[in-house]
PDB file of N, CA and C in Angstrom:
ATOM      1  N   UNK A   1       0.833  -1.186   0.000  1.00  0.00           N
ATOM      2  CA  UNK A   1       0.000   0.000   0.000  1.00  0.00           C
ATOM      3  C   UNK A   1       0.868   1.237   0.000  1.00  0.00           C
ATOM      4  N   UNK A   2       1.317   1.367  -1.390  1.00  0.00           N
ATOM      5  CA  UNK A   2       2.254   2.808  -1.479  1.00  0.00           C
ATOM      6  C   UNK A   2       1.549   4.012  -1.134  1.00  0.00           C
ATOM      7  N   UNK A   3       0.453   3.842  -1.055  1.00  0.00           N
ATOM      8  CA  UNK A   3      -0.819   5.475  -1.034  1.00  0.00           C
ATOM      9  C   UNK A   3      -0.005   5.830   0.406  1.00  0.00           C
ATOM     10  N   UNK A   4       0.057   5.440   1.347  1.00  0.00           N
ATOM     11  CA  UNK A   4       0.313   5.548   2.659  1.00  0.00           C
ATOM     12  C   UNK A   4       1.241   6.717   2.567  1.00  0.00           C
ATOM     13  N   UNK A   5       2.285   6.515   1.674  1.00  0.00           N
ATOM     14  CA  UNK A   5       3.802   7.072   1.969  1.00  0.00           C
ATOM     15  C   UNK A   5       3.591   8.013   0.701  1.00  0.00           C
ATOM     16  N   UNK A   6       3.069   9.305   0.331  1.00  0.00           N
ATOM     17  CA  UNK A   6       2.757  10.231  -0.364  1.00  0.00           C
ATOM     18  C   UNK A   6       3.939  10.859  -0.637  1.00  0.00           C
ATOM     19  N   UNK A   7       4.782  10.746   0.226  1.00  0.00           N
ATOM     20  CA  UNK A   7       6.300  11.741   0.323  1.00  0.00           C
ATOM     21  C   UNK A   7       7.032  10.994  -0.388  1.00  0.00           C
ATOM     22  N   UNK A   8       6.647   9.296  -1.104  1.00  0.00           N
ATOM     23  CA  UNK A   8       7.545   8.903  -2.118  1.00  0.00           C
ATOM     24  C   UNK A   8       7.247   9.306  -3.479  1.00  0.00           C
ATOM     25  N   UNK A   9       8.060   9.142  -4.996  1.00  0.00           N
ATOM     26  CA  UNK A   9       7.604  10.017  -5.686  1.00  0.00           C
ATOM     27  C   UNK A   9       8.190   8.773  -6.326  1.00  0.00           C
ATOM     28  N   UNK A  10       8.471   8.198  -7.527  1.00  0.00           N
ATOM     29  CA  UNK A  10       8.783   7.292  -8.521  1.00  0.00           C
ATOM     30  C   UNK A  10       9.369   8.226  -9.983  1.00  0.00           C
ATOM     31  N   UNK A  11      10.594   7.535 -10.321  1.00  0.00           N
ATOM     32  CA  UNK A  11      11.264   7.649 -11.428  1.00  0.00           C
ATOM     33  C   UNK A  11      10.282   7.726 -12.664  1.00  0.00           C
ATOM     34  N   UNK A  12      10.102   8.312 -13.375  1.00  0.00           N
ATOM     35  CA  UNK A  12      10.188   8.206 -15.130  1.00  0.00           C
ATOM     36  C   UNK A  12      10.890   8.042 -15.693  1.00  0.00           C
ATOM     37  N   UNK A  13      11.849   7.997 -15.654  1.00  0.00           N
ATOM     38  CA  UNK A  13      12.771   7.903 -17.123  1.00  0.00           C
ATOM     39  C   UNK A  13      14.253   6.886 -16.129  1.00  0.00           C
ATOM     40  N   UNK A  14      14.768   6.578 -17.218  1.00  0.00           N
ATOM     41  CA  UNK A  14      16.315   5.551 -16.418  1.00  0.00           C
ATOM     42  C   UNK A  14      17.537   6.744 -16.118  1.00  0.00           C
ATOM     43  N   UNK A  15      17.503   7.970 -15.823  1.00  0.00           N
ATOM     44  CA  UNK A  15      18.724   8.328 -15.691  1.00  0.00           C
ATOM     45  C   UNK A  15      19.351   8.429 -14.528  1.00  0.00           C
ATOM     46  N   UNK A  16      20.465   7.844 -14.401  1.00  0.00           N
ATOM     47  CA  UNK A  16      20.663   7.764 -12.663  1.00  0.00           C
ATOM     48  C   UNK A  16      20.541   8.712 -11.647  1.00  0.00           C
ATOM     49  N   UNK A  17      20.279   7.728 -10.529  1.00  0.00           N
ATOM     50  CA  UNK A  17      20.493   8.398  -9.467  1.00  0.00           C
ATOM     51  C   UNK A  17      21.484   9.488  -9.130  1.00  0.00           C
ATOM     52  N   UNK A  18      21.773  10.776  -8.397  1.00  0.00           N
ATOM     53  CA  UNK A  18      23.325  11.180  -8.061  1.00  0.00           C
ATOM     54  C   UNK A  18      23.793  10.475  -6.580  1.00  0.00           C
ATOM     55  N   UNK A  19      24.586  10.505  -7.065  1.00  0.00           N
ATOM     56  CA  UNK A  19      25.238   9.525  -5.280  1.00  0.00           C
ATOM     57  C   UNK A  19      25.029  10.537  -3.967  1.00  0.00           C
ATOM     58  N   UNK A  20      24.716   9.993  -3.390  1.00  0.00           N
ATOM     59  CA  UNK A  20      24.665  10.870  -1.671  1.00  0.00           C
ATOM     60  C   UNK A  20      24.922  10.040  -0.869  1.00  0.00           C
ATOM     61  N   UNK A  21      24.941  10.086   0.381  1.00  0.00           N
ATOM     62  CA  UNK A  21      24.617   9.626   1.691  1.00  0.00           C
ATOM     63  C   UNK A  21      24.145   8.900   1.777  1.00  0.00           C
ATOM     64  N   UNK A  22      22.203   9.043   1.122  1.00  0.00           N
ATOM     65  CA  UNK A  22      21.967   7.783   1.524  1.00  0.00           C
ATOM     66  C   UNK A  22      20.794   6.737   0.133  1.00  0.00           C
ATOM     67  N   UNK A  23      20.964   5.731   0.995  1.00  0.00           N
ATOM     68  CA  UNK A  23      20.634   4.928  -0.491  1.00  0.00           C
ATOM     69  C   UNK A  23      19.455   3.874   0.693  1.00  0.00           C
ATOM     70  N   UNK A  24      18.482   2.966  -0.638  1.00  0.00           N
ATOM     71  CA  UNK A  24      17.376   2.457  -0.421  1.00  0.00           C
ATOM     72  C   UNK A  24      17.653   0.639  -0.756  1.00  0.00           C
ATOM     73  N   UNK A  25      17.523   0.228   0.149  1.00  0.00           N
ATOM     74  CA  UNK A  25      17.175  -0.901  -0.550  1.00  0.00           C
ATOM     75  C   UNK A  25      15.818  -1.976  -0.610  1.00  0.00           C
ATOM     76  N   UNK A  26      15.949  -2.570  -1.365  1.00  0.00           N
ATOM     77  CA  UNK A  26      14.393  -3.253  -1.604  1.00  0.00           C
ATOM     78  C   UNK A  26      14.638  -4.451  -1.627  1.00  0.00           C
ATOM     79  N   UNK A  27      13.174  -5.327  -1.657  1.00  0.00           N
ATOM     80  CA  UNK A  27      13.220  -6.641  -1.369  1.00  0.00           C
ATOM     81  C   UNK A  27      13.797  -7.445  -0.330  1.00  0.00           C
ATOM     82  N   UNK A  28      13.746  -6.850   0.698  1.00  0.00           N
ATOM     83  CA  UNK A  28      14.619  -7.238   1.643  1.00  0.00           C
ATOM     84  C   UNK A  28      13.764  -8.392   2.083  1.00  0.00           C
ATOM     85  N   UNK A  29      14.545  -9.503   2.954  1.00  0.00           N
ATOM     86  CA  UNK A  29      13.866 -10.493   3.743  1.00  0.00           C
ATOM     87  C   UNK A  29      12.356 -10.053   4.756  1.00  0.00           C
ATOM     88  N   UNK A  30      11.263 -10.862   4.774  1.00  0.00           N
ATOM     89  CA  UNK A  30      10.248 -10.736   5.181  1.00  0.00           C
ATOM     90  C   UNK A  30      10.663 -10.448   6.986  1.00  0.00           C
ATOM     91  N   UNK A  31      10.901 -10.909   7.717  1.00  0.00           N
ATOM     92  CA  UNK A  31      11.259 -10.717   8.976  1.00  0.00           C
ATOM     93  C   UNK A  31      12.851  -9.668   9.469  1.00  0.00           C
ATOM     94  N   UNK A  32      13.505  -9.308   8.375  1.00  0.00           N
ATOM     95  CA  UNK A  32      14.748  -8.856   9.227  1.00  0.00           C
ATOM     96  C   UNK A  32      14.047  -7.404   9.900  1.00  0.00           C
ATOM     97  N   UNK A  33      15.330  -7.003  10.108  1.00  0.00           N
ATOM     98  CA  UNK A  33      15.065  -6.085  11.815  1.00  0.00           C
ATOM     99  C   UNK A  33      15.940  -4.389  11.171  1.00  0.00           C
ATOM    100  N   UNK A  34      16.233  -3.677  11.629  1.00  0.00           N
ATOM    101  CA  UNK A  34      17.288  -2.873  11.175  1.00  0.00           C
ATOM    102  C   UNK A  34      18.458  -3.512  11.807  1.00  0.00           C
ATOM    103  N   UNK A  35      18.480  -4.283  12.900  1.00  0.00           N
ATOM    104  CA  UNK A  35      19.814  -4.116  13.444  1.00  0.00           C
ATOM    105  C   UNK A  35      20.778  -5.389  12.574  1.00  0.00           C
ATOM    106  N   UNK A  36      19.737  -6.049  11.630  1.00  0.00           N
ATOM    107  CA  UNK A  36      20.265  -7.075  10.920  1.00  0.00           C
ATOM    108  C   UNK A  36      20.822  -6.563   9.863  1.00  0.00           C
ATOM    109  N   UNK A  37      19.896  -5.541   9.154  1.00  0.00           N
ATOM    110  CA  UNK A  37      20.207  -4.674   8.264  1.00  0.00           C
ATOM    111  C   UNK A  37      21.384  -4.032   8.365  1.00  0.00           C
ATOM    112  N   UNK A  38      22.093  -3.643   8.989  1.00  0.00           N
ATOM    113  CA  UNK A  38      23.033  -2.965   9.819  1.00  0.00           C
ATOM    114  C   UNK A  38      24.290  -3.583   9.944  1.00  0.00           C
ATOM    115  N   UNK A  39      24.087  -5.099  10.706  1.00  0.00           N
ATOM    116  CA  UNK A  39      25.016  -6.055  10.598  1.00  0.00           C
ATOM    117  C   UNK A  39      25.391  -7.111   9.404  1.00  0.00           C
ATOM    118  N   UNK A  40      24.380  -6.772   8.794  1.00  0.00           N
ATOM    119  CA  UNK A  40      24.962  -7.272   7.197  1.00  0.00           C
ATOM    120  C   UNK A  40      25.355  -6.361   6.521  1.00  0.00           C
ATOM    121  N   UNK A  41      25.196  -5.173   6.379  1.00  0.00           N
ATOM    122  CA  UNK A  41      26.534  -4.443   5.563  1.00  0.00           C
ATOM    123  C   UNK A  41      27.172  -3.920   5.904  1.00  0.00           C
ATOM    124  N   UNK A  42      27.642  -4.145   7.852  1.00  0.00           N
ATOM    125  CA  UNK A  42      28.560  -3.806   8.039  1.00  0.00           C
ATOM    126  C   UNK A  42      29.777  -4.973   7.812  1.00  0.00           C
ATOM    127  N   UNK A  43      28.878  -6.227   7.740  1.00  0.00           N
ATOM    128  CA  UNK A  43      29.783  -7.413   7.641  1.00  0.00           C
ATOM    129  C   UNK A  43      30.240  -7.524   6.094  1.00  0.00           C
ATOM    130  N   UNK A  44      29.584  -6.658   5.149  1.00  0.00           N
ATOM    131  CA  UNK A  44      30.121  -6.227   3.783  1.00  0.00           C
ATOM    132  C   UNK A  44      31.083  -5.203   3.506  1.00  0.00           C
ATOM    133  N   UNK A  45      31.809  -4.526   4.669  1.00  0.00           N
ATOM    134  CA  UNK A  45      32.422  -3.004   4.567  1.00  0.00           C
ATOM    135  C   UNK A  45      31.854  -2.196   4.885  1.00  0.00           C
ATOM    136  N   UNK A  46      30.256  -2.121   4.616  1.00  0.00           N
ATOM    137  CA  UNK A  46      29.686  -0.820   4.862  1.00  0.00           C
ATOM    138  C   UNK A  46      30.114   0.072   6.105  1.00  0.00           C
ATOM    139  N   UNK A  47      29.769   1.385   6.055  1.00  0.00           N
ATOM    140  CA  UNK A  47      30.360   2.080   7.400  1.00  0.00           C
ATOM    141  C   UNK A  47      28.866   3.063   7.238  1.00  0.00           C
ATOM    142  N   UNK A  48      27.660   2.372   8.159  1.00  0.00           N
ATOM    143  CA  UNK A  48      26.795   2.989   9.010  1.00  0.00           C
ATOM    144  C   UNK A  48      26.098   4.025   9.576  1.00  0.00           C
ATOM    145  N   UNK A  49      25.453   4.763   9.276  1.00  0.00           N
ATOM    146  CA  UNK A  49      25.385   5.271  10.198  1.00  0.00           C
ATOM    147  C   UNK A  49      23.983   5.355  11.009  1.00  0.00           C
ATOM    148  N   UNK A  50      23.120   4.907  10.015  1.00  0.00           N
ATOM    149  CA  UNK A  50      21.322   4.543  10.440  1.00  0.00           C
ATOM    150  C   UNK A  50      21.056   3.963   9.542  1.00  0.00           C
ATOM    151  N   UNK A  51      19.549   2.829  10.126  1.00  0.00           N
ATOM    152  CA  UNK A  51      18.934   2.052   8.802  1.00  0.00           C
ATOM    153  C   UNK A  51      17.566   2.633   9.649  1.00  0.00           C
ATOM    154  N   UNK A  52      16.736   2.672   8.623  1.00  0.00           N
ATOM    155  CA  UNK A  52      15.186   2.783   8.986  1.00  0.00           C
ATOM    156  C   UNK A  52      14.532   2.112   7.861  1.00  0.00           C
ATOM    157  N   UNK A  53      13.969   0.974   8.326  1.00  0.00           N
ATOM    158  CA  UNK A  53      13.180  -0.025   7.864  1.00  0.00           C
ATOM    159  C   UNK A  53      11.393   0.026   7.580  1.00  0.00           C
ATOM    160  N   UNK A  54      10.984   0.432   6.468  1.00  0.00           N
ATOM    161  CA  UNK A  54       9.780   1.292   6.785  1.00  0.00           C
ATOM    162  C   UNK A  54       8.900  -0.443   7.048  1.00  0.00           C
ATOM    163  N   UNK A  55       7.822   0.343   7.634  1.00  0.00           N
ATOM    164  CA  UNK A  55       7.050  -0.414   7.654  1.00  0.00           C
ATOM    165  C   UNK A  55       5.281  -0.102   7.652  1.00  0.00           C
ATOM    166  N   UNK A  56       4.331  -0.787   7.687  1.00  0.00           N
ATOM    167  CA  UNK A  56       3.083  -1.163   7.576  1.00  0.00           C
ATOM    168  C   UNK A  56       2.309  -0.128   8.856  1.00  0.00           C
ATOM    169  N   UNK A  57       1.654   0.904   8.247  1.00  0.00           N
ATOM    170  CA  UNK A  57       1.537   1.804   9.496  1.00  0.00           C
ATOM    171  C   UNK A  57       0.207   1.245  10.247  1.00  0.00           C
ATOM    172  N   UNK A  58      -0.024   0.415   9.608  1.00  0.00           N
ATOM    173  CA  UNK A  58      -1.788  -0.769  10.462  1.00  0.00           C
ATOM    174  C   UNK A  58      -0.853  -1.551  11.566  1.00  0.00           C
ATOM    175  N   UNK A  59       0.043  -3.012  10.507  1.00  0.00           N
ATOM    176  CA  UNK A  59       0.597  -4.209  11.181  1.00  0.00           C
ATOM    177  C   UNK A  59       1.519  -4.171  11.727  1.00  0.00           C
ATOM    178  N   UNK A  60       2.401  -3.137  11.363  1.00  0.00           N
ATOM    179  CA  UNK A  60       3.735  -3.116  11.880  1.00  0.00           C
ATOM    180  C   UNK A  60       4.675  -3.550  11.158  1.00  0.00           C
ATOM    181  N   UNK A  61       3.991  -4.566   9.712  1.00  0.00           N
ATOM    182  CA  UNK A  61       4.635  -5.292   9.646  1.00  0.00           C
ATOM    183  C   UNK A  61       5.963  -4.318   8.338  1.00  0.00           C
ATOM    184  N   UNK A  62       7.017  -5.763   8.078  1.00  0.00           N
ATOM    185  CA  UNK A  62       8.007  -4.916   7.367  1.00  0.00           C
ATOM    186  C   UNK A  62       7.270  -4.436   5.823  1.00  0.00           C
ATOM    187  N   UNK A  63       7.624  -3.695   4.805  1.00  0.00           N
ATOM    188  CA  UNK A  63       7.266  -3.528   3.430  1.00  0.00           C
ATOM    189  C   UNK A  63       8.293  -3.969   2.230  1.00  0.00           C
ATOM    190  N   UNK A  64       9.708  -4.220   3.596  1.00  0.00           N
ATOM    191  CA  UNK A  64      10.994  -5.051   2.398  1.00  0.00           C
ATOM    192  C   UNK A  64      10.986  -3.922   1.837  1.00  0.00           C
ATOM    193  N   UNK A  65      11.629  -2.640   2.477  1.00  0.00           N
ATOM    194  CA  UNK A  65      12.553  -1.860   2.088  1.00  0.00           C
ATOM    195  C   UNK A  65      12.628  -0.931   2.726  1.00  0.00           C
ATOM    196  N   UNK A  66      14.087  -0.753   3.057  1.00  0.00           N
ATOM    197  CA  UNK A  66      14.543  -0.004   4.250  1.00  0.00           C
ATOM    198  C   UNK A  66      15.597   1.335   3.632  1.00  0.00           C
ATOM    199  N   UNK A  67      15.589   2.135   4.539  1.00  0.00           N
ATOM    200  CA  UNK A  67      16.837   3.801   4.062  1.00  0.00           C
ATOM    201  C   UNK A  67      17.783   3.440   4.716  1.00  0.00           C
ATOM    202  N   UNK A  68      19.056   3.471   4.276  1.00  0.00           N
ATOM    203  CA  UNK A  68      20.575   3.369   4.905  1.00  0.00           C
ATOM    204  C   UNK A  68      20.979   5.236   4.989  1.00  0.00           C
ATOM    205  N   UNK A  69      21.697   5.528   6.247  1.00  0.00           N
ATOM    206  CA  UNK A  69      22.230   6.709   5.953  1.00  0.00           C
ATOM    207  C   UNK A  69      23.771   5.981   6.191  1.00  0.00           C
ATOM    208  N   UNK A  70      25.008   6.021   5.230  1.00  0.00           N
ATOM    209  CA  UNK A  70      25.891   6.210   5.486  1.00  0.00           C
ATOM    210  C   UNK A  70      26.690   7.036   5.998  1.00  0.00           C
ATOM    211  N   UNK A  71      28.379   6.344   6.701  1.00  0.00           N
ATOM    212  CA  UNK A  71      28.712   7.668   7.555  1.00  0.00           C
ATOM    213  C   UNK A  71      29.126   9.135   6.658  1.00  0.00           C
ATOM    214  N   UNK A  72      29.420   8.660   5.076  1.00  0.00           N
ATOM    215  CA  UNK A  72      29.710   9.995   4.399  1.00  0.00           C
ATOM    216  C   UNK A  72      29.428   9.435   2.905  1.00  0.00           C
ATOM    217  N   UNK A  73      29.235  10.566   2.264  1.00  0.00           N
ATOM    218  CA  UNK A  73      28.933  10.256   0.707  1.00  0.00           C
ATOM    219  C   UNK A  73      30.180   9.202   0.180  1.00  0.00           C
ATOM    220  N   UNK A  74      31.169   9.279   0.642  1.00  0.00           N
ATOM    221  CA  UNK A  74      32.320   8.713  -0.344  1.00  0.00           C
ATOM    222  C   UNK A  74      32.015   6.779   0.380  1.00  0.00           C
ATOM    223  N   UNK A  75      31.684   6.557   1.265  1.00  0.00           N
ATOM    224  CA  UNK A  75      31.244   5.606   2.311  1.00  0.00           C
ATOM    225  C   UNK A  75      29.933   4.356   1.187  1.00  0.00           C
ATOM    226  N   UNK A  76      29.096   5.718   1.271  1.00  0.00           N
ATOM    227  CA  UNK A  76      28.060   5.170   0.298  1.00  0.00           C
ATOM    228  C   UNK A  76      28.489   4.738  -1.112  1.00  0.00           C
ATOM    229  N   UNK A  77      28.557   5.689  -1.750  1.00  0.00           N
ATOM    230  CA  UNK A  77      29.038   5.466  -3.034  1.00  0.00           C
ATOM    231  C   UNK A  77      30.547   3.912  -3.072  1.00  0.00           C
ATOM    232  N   UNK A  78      31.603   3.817  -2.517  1.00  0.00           N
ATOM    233  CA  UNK A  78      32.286   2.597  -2.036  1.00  0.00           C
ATOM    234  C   UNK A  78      30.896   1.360  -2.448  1.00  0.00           C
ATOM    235  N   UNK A  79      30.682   1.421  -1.462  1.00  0.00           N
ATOM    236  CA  UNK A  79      29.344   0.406  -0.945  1.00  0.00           C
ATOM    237  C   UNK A  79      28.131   0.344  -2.740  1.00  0.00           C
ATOM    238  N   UNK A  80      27.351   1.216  -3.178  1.00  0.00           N
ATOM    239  CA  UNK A  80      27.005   1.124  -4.190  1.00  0.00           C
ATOM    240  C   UNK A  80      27.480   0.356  -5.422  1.00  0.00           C
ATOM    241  N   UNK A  81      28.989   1.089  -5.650  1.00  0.00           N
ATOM    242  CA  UNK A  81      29.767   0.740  -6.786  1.00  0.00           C
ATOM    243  C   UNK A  81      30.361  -0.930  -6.688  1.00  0.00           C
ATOM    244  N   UNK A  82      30.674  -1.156  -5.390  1.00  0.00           N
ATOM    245  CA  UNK A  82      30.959  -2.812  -4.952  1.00  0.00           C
ATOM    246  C   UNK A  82      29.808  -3.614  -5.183  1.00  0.00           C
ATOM    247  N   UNK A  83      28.604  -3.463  -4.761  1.00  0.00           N
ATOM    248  CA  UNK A  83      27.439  -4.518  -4.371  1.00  0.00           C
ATOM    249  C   UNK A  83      26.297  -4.292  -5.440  1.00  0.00           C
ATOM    250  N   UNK A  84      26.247  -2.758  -6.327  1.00  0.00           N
ATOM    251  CA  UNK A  84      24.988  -2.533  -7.213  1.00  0.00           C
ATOM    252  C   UNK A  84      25.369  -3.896  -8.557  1.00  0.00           C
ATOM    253  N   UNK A  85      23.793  -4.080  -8.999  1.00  0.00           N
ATOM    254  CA  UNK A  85      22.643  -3.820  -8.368  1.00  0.00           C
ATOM    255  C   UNK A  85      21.980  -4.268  -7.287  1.00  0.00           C
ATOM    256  N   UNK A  86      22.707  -5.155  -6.794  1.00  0.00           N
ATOM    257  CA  UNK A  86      21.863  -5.723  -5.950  1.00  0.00           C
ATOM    258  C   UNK A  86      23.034  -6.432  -5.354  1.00  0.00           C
ATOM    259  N   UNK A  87      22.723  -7.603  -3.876  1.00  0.00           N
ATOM    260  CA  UNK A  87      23.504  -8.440  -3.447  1.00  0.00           C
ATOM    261  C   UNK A  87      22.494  -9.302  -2.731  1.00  0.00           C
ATOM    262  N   UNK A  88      22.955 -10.385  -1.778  1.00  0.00           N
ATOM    263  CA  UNK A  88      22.026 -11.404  -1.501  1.00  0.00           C
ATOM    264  C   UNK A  88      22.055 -11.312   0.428  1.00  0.00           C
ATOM    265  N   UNK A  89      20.522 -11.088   0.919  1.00  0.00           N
ATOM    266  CA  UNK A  89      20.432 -11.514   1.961  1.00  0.00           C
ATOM    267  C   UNK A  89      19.152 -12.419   2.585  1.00  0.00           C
ATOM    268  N   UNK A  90      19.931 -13.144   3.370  1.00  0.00           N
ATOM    269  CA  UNK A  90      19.021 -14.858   3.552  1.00  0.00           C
ATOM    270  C   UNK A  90      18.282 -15.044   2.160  1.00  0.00           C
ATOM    271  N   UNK A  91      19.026 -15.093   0.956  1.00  0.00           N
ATOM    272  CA  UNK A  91      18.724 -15.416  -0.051  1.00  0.00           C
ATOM    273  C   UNK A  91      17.526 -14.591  -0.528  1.00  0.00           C
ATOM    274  N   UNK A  92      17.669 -13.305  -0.074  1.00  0.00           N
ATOM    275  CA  UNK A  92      16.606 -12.513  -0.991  1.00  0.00           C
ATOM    276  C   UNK A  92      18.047 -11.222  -1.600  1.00  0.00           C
ATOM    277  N   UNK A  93      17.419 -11.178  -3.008  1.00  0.00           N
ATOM    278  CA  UNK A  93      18.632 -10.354  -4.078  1.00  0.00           C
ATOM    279  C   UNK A  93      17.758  -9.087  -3.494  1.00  0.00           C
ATOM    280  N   UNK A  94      18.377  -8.531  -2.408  1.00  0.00           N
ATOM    281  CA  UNK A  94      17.916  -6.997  -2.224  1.00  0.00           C
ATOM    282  C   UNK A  94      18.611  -5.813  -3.353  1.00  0.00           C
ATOM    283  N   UNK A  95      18.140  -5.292  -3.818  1.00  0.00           N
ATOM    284  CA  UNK A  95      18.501  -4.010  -4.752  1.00  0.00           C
ATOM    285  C   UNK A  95      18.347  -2.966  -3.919  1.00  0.00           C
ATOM    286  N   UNK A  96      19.808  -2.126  -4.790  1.00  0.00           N
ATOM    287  CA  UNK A  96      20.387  -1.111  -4.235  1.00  0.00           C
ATOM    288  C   UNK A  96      20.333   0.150  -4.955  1.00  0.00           C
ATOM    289  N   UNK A  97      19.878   1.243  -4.764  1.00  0.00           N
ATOM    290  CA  UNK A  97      19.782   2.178  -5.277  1.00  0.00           C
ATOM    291  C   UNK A  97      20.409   3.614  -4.547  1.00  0.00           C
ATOM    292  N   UNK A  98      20.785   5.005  -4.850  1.00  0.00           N
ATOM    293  CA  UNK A  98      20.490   6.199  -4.033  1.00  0.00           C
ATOM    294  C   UNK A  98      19.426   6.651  -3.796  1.00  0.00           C
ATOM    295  N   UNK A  99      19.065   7.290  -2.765  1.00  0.00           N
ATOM    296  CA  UNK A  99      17.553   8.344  -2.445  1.00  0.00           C
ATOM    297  C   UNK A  99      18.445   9.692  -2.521  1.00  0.00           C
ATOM    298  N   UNK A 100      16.903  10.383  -2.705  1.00  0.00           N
ATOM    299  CA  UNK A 100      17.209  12.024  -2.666  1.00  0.00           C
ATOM    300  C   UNK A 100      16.365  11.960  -1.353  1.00  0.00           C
ATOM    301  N   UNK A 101      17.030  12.809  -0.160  1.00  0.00           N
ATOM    302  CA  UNK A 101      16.347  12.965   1.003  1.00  0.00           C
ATOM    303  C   UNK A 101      16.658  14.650   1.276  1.00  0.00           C
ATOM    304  N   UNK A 102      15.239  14.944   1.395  1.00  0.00           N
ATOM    305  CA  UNK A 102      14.554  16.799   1.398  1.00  0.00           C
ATOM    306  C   UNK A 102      14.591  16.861   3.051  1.00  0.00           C
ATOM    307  N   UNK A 103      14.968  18.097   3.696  1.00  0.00           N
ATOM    308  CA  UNK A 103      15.112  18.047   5.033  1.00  0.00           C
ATOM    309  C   UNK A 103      16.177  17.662   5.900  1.00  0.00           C
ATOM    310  N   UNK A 104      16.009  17.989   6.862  1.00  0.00           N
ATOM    311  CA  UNK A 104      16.565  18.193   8.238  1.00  0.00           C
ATOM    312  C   UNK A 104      16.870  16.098   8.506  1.00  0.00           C
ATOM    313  N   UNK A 105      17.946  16.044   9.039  1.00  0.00           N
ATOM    314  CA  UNK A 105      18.301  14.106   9.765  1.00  0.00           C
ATOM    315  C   UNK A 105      16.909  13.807  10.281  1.00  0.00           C
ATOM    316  N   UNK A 106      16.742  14.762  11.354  1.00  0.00           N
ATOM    317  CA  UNK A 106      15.737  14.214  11.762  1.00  0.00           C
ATOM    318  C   UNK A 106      14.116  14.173  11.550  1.00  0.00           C
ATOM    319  N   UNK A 107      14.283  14.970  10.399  1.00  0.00           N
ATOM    320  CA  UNK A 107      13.025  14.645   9.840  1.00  0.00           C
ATOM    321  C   UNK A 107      12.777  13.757   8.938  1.00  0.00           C
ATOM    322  N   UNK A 108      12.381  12.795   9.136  1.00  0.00           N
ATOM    323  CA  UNK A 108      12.286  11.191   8.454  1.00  0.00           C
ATOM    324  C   UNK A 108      11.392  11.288   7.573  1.00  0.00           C
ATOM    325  N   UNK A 109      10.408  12.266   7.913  1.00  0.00           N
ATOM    326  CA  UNK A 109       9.048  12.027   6.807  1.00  0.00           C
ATOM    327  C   UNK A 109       9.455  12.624   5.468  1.00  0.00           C
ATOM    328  N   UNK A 110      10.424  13.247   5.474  1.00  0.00           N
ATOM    329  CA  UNK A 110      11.153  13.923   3.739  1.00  0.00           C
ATOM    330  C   UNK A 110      11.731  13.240   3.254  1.00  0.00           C
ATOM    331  N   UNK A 111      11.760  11.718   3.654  1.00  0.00           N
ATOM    332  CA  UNK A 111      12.820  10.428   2.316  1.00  0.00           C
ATOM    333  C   UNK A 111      12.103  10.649   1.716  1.00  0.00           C
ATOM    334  N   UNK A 112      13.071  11.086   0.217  1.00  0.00           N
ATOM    335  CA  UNK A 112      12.146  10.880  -0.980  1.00  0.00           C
ATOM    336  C   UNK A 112      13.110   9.772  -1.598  1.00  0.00           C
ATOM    337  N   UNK A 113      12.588   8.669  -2.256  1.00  0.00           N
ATOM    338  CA  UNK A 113      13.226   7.409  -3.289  1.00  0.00           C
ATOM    339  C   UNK A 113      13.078   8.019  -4.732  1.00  0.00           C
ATOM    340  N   UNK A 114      14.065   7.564  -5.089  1.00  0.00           N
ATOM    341  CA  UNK A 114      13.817   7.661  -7.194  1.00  0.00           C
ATOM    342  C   UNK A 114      13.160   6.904  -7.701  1.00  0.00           C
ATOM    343  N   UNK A 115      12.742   5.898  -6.808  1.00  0.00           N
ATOM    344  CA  UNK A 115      12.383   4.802  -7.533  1.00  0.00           C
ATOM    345  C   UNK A 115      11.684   4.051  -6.554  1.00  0.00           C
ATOM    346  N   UNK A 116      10.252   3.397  -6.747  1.00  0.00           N
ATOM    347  CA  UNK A 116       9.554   2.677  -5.651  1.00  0.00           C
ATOM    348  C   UNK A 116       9.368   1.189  -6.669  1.00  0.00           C
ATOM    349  N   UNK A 117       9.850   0.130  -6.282  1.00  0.00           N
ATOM    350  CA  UNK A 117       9.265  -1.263  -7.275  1.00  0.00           C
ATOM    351  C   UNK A 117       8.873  -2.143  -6.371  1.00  0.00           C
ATOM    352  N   UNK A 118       7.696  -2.677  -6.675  1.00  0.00           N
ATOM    353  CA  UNK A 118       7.333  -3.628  -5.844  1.00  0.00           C
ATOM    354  C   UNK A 118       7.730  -4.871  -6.114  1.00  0.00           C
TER     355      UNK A 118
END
């Protein structure tokens, strides 16, 4: 139920992303957690700095796709250029993309994605 999340906006056309900070990934495993999220790409190199795992604003439940903020653009981009498009966790090929994020850290409700795929 994408209606929920109005503040996402979807790609038209294929031209890439620009690299930032922080990036999206999708398809993630039905049960992981952020802190799994977290410990699997840190156990890939990644260098951290928040995951927020959206989820189901009824169930709670996950939607399999979470925001990474890395600790710096050059951090992210590393991490992108190694693992895009995608890489494997508990055998789900999560895809990797950048977000454009509008606002303040702590305002969470301004992730905007380039791209939403179900």
């Amino acid at each position: 139920r994408y209606e929920d999340h109005q503040d996402y906006y979807y790609k038209e056309d294929d031209s890439p992303t620009e690299p930032n900070i922080n990036v999206v990934l999708r398809n993630l495993p039905d049960r992981v957690q952020e802190h799994d999220i977290q410990k699997t790409l840190e156990s890939m190199g990644a260098s951290v700095d928040e995951v927020s795992l959206i989820r189901d604003r009824d169930t709670g439940e996950s939607r399999k796709f979470a925001f990474v903020r890395f600790t710096s653009v050059g951090h992210a981009i590393q991490f992108v250029e190694k693992h895009s498009p995608n890489f494997y966790m508990k055998n789900n090929r999560v895809r990797i993309d950048y977000c454009n994020k509008e606002g303040t850290r702590e305002d969470k409700t301004e992730w905007k994605c380039s791209e939403v795929i179900k």
